[in-house]
Protein backbone atom coordinates (compact mmCIF):
# COMPACT_ATOMS: atom_id res chain seq x y z
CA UNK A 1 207.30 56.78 -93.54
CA UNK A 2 204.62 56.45 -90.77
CA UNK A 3 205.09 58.73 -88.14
CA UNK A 4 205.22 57.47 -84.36
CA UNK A 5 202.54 58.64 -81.89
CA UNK A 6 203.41 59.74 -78.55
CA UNK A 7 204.04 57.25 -75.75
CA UNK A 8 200.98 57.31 -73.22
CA UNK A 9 201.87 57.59 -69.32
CA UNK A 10 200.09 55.21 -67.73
CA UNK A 11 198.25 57.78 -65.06
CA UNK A 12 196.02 54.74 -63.28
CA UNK A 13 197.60 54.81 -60.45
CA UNK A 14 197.57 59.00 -59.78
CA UNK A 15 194.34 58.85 -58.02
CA UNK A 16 195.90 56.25 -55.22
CA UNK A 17 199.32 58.42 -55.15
CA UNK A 18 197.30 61.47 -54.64
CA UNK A 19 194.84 59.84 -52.19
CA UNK A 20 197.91 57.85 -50.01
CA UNK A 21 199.63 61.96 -49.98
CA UNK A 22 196.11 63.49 -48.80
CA UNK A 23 195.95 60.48 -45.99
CA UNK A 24 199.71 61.25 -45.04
CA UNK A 25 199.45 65.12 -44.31
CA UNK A 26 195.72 65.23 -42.50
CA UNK A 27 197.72 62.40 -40.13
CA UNK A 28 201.02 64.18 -39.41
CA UNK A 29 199.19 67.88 -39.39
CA UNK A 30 198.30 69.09 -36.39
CA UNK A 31 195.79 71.19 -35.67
CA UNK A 32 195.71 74.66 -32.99
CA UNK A 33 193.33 74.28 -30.25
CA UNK A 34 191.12 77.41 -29.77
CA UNK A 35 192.13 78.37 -25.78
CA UNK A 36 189.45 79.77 -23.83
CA UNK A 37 188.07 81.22 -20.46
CA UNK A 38 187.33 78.08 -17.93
CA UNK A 39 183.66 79.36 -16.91
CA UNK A 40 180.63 77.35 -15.34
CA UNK A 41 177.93 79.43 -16.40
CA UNK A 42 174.49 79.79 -14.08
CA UNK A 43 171.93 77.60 -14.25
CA UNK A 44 169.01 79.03 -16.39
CA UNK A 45 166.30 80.87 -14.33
CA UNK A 46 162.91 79.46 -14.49
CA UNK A 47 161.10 82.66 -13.90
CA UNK A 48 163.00 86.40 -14.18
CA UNK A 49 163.51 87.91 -10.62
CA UNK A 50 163.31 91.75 -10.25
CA UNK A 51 164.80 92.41 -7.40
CA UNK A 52 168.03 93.92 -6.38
CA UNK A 53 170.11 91.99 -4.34
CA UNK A 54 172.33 94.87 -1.62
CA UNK A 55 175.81 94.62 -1.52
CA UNK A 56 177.87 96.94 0.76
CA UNK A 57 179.70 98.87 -0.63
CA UNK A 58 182.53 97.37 1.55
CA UNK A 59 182.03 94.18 0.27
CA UNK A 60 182.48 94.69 -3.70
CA UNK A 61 186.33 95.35 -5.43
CA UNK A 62 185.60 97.37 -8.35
CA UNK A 63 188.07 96.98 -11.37
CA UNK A 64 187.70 98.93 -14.24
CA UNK A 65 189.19 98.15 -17.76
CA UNK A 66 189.04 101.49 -20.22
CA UNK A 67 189.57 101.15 -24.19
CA UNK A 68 193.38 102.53 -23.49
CA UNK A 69 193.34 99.12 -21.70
CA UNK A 70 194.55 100.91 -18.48
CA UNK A 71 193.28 99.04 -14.92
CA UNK A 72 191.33 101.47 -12.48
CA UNK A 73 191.07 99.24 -8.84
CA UNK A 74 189.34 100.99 -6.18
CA UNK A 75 189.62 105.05 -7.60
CA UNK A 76 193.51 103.56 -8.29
CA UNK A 77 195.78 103.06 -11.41
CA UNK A 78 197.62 99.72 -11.11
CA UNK A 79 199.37 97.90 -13.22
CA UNK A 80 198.24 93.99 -14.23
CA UNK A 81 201.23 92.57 -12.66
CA UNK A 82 199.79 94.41 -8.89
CA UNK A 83 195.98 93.10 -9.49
CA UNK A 84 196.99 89.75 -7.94
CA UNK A 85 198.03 90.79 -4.69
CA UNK A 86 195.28 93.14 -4.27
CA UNK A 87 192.41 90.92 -5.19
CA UNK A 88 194.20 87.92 -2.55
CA UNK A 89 193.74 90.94 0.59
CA UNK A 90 190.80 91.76 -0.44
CA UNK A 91 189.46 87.82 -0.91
CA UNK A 92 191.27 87.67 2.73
CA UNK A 93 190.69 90.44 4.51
CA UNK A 94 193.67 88.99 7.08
CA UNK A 95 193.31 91.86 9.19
CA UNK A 96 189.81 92.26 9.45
CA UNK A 97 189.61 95.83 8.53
CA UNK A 98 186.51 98.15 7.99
CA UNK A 99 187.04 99.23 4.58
CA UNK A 100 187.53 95.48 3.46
CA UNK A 101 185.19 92.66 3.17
CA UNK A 102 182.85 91.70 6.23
CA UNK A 103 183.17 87.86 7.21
CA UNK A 104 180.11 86.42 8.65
CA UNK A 105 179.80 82.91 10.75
CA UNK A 106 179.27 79.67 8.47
CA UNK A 107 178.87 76.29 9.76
CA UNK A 108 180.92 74.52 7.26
CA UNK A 109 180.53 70.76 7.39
CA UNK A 110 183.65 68.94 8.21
CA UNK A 111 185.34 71.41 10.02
CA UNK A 112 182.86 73.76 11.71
CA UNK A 113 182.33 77.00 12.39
CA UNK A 114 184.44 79.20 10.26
CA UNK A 115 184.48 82.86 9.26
CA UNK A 116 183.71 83.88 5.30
CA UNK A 117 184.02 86.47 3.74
CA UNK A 118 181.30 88.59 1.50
CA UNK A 119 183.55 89.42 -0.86
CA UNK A 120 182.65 90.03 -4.77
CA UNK A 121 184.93 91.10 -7.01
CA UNK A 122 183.14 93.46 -9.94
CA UNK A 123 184.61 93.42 -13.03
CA UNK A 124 183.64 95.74 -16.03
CA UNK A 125 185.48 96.56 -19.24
CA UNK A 126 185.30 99.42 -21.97
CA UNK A 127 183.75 98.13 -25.35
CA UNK A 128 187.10 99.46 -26.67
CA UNK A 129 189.36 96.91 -24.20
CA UNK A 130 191.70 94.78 -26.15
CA UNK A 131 190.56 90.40 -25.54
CA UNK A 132 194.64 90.24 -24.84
CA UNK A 133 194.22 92.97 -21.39
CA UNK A 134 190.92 91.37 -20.79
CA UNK A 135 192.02 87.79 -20.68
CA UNK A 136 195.51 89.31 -18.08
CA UNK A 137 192.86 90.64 -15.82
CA UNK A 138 191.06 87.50 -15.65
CA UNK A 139 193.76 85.33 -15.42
CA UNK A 140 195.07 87.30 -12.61
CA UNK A 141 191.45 86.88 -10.87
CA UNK A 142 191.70 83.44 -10.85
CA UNK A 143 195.45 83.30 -10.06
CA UNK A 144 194.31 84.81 -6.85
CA UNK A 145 191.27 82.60 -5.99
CA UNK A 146 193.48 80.17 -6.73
CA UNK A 147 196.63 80.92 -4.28
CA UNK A 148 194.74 81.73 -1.58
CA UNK A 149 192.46 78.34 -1.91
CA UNK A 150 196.15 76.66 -1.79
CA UNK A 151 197.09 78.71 1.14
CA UNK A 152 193.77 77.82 3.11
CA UNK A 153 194.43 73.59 1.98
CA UNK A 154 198.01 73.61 2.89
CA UNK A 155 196.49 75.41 6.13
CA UNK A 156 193.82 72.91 6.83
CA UNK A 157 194.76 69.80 5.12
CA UNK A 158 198.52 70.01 4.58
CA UNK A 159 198.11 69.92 0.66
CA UNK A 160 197.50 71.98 -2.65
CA UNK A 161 194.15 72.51 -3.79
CA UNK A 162 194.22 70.54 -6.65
CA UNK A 163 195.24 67.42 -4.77
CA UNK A 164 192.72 67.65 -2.43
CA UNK A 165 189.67 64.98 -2.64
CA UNK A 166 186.08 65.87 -4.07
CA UNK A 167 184.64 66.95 -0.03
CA UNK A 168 187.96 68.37 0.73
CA UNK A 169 187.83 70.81 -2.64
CA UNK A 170 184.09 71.53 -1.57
CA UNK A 171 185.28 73.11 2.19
CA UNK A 172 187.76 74.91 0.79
CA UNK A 173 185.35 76.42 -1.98
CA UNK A 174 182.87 77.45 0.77
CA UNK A 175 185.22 79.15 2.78
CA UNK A 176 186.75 81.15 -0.26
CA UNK A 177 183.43 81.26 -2.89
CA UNK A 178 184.54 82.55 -6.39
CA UNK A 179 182.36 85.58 -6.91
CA UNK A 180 183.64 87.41 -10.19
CA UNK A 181 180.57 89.88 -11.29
CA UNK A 182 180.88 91.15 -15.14
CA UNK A 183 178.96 94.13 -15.95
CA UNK A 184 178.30 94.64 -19.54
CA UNK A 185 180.64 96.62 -21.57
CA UNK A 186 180.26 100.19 -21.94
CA UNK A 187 181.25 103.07 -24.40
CA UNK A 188 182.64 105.37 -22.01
CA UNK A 189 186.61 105.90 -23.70
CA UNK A 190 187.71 105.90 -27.60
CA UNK A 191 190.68 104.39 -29.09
């Protein structure tokens, strides 16, 4: 009696199978998108510069970040939900007082002479700071650049900022500069 061998499965057509399946899932996947910080960095110095540039004290709003991720604003504990506010009166100054920013005279093209302020907001953070407490405090920085640019375009041009044209976007920036200043981190608490 001669034994039977084993039917063969015809396997010429795995590779295609396998291929179409590999095809299918990189097309339906999708993929997380690494999320940022929004910065414009400087443009590269030619030539170091040594010298100090003199801010008033007046002028700067320190905020401090420690490794316990707790927020110290001007000698003060505040919470991240209070930074907002704080950073738009000082930005303002509405009331022109002498332990806020000083405003100087700028002849702003398009719509004159208008006061600015000298503000600069300092930020500097523990080594030890958590990147979640670090990206609140920065997102609250810009949240308040970017309410009081709307306030100043509704103000001046009856619109937000963002849906203001190229020259109108440019007044509004010189009247209310972004100046965020990072020191470099510093070992000063433990976690």
């Amino acid at each position: 009696m001669a034994r039977r061998g084993l039917p063969e499965i015809n396997a010429g057509s795995m590779a295609d199978i396998a291929f179409l399946l590999l095809i299918f899932f990189l097309v339906t996947t999708t993929m997380d998108v690494d999320k940022g910080l929004l910065r414009k960095l400087p443009p590269p110095v030619d030539e170091p510069q040594n010298e100090d540039i003199k801010i008033k004290q007046r002028n700067i709003l320190e905020i401090l970040i420690n490794a316990n991720d707790q927020l110290l604003v001007e000698s003060d504990y505040i919470q991240v939900t209070q930074l907002r506010e704080k950073a738009k009166e000082f930005i303002v100054n509405p009331r022109d007082r002498e332990d806020m920013p000083e405003k100087e005279a700028k002849d702003i093209t398009g719509v004159g002479n208008v006061m600015v302020s000298k503000q600069v907001v300092s930020l500097q953070n523990d080594r030890g700071t958590s990147y979640g407490m670090y990206i609140k405090v920065q997102n609250e920085l810009i949240a308040a650049y970017n309410e009081v640019r709307d306030e100043e375009s509704k103000k001046r041009f009856g619109k937000v900022f963002k849906d203001l044209n190229e020259d109108q976007q440019k007044i509004i920036k010189e009247i209310y500069p972004q100046r965020i200043s990072e020191a470099e981190p510093k070992n000063i608490g433990t976690k």
